[in-house]
Protein backbone atom coordinates (compact mmCIF):
# COMPACT_ATOMS: atom_id res chain seq x y z
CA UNK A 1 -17.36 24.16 37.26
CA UNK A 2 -20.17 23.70 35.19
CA UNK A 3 -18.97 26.64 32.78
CA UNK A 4 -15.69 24.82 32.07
CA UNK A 5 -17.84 21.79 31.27
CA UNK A 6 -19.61 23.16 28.78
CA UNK A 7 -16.77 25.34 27.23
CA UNK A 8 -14.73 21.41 27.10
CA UNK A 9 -17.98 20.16 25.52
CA UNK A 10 -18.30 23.37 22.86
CA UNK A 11 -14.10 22.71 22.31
CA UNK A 12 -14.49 18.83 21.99
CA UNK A 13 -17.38 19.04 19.38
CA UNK A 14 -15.72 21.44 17.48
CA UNK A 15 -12.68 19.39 17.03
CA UNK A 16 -14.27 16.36 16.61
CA UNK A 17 -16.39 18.25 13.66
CA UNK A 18 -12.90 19.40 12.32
CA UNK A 19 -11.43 16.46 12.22
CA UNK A 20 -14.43 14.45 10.74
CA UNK A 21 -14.48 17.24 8.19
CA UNK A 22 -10.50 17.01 7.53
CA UNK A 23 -11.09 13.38 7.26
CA UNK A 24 -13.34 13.64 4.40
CA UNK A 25 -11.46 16.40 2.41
CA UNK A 26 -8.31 14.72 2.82
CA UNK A 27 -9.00 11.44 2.62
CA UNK A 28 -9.65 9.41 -0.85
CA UNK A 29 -11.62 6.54 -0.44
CA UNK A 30 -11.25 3.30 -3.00
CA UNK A 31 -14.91 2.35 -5.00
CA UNK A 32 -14.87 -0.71 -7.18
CA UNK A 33 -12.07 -2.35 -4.77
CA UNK A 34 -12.20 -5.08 -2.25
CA UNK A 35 -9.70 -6.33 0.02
CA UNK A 36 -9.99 -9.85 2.29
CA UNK A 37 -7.24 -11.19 4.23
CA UNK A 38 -6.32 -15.01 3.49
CA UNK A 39 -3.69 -15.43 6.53
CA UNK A 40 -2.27 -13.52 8.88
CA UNK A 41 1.00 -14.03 11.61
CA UNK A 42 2.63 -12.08 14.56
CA UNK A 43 6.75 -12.35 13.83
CA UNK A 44 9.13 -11.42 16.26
CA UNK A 45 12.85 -9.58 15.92
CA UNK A 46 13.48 -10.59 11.75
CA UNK A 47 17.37 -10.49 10.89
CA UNK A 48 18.20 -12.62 7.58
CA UNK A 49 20.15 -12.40 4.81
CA UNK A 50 20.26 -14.49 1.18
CA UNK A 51 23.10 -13.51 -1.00
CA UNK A 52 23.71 -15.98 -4.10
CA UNK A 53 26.53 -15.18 -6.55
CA UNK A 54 25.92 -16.68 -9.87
CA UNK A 55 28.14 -16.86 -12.78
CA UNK A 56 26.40 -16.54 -16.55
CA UNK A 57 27.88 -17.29 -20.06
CA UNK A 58 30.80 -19.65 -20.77
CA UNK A 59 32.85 -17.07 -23.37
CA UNK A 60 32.03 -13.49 -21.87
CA UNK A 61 31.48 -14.26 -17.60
CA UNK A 62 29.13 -12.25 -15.79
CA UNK A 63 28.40 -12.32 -12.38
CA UNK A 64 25.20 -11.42 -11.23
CA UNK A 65 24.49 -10.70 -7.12
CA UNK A 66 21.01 -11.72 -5.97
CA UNK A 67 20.84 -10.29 -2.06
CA UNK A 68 17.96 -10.23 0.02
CA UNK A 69 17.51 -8.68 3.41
CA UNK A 70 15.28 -8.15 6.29
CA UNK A 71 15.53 -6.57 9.39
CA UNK A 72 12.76 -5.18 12.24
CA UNK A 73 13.42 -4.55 15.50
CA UNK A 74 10.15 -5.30 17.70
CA UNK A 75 7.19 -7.72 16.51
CA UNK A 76 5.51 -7.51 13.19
CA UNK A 77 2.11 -8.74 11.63
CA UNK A 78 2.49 -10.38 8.03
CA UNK A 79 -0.90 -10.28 6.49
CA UNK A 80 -1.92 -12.21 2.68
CA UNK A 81 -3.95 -10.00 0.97
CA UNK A 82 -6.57 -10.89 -1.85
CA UNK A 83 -7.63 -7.86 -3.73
CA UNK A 84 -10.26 -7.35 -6.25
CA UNK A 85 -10.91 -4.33 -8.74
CA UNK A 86 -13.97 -4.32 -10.43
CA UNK A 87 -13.66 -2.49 -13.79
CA UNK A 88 -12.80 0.87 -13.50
CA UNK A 89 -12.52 0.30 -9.55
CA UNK A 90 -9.45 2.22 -7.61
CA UNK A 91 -7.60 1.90 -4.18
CA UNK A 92 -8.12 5.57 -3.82
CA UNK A 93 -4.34 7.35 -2.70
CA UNK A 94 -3.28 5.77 0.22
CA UNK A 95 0.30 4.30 1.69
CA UNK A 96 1.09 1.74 4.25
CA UNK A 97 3.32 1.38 7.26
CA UNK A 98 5.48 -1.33 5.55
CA UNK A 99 6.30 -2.88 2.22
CA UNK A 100 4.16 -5.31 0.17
CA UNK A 101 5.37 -7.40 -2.53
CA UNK A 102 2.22 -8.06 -4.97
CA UNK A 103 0.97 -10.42 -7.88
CA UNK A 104 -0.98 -9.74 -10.43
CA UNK A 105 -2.93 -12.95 -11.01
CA UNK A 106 -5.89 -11.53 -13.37
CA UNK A 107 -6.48 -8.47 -15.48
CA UNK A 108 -4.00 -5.62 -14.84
CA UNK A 109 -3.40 -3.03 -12.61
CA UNK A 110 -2.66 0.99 -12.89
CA UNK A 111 0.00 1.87 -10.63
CA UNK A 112 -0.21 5.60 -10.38
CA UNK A 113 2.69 7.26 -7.92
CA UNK A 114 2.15 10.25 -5.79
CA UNK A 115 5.45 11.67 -6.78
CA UNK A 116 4.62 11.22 -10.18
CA UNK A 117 3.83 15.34 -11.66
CA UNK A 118 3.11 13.56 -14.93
CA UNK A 119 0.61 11.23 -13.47
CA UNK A 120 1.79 8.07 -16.13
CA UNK A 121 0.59 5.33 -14.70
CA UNK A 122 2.70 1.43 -14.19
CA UNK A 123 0.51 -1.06 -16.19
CA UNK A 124 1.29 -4.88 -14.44
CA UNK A 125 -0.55 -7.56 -16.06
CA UNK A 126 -0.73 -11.28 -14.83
CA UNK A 127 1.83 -13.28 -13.38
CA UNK A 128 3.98 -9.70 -13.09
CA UNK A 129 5.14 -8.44 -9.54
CA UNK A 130 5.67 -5.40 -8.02
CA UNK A 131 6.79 -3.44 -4.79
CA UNK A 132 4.86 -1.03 -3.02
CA UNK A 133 7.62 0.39 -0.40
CA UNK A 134 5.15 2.15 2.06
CA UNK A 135 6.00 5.03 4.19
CA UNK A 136 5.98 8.00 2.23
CA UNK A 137 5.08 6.21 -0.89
CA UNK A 138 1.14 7.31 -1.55
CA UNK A 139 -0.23 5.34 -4.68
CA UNK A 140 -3.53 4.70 -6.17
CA UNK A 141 -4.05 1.48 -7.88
CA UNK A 142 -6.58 1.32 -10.74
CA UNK A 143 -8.47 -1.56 -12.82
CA UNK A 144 -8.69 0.50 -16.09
CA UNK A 145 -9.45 -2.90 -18.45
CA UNK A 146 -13.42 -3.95 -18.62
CA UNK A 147 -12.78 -6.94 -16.94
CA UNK A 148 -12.16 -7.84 -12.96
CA UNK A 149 -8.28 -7.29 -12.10
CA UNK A 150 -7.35 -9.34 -8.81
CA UNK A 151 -3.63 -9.27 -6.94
CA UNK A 152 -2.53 -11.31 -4.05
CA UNK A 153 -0.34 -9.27 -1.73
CA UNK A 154 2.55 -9.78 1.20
CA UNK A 155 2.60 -7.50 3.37
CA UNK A 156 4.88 -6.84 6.43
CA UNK A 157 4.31 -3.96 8.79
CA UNK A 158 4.91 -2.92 12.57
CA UNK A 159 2.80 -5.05 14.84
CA UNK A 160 -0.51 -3.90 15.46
CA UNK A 161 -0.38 -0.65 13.08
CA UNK A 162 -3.15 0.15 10.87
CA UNK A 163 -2.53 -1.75 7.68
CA UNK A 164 -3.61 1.10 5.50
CA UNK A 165 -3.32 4.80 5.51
CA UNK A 166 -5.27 7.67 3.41
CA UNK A 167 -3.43 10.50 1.85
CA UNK A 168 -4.66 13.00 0.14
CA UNK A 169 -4.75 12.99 -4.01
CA UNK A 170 -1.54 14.92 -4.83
CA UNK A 171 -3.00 17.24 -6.95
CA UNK A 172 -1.19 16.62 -10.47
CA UNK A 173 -3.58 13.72 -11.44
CA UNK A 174 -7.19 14.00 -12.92
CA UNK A 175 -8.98 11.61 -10.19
């Protein structure tokens, strides 16, 4: 008995040492980057759609579609995100469970994609918005100017997930 103690002990500290040193070469931590939540809600089942049709131009018509949807199955958390870079502050590569929609509301911000070999970064300035789409989408968000950058975010993911998930840096960018 007491041998297959101490060979679980000798297994268990040897994984937890792998994993705490797996942790650190994989993951890639933000610096220069803070993150407080301003609200957060628990949503159940979501199933809505918007769909306007509107008509432009009285000589040549065009009709432009504007459709939004949403669908989970199972409750969600909703979190409002303030987010600060400091200059030259990052994210670090990371992804998320589910989409956020964001706002730049000072400086700009360096959206580099994972997917990206040539590592050319999305510059959004103030009062722009963007996507992030989660899942498999691993970006790294940089404050590049010499002043603060700040971004309010919406974010929607599966109840009770973790909000934000490491990745490693894909390899075809410099940092």
């Amino acid at each position: 008995m007491r041998f297959k103690l101490m060979w679980g002990m000798v297994i268990g500290a040897i994984l937890a040492t792998a994993m705490e040193f797996s942790g650190r070469l994989l993951a890639t931590p933000g610096s220069g980057f803070t993150a407080s939540t301003i609200a957060q809600g628990r949503f159940d089942d979501i199933d809505v759609a918007s769909q306007v049709l509107r008509e432009f131009g009285d000589t040549t018509p065009k009709k432009d579609l504007w459709l939004s949807l949403q669908k989970t199955k199972g409750p969600s958390d909703l979190f409002v995100q303030n987010n600060l870079w400091i200059p030259g502050g990052y994210t670090g590569w990371h992804t998320h469970p589910g989409h956020s929609l964001i706002i730049v509301t000072e400086g700009a911000i360096s959206a580099y994609d994972g997917d990206d070999p040539s590592c050319t970064p999305t510059v959004y300035t103030v009062g722009m918005g963007f996507v992030d789409a989660g899942g498999d989408h691993v970006h790294n968000l940089r404050n590049e100017g010499t002043g603060n950058a700040r971004t309010v975010a919406v974010q929607l993911i599966p109840a009770e997930a973790i909000r934000r998930i490491d990745a490693p840096a894909p390899g075809h960018c410099p940092f």
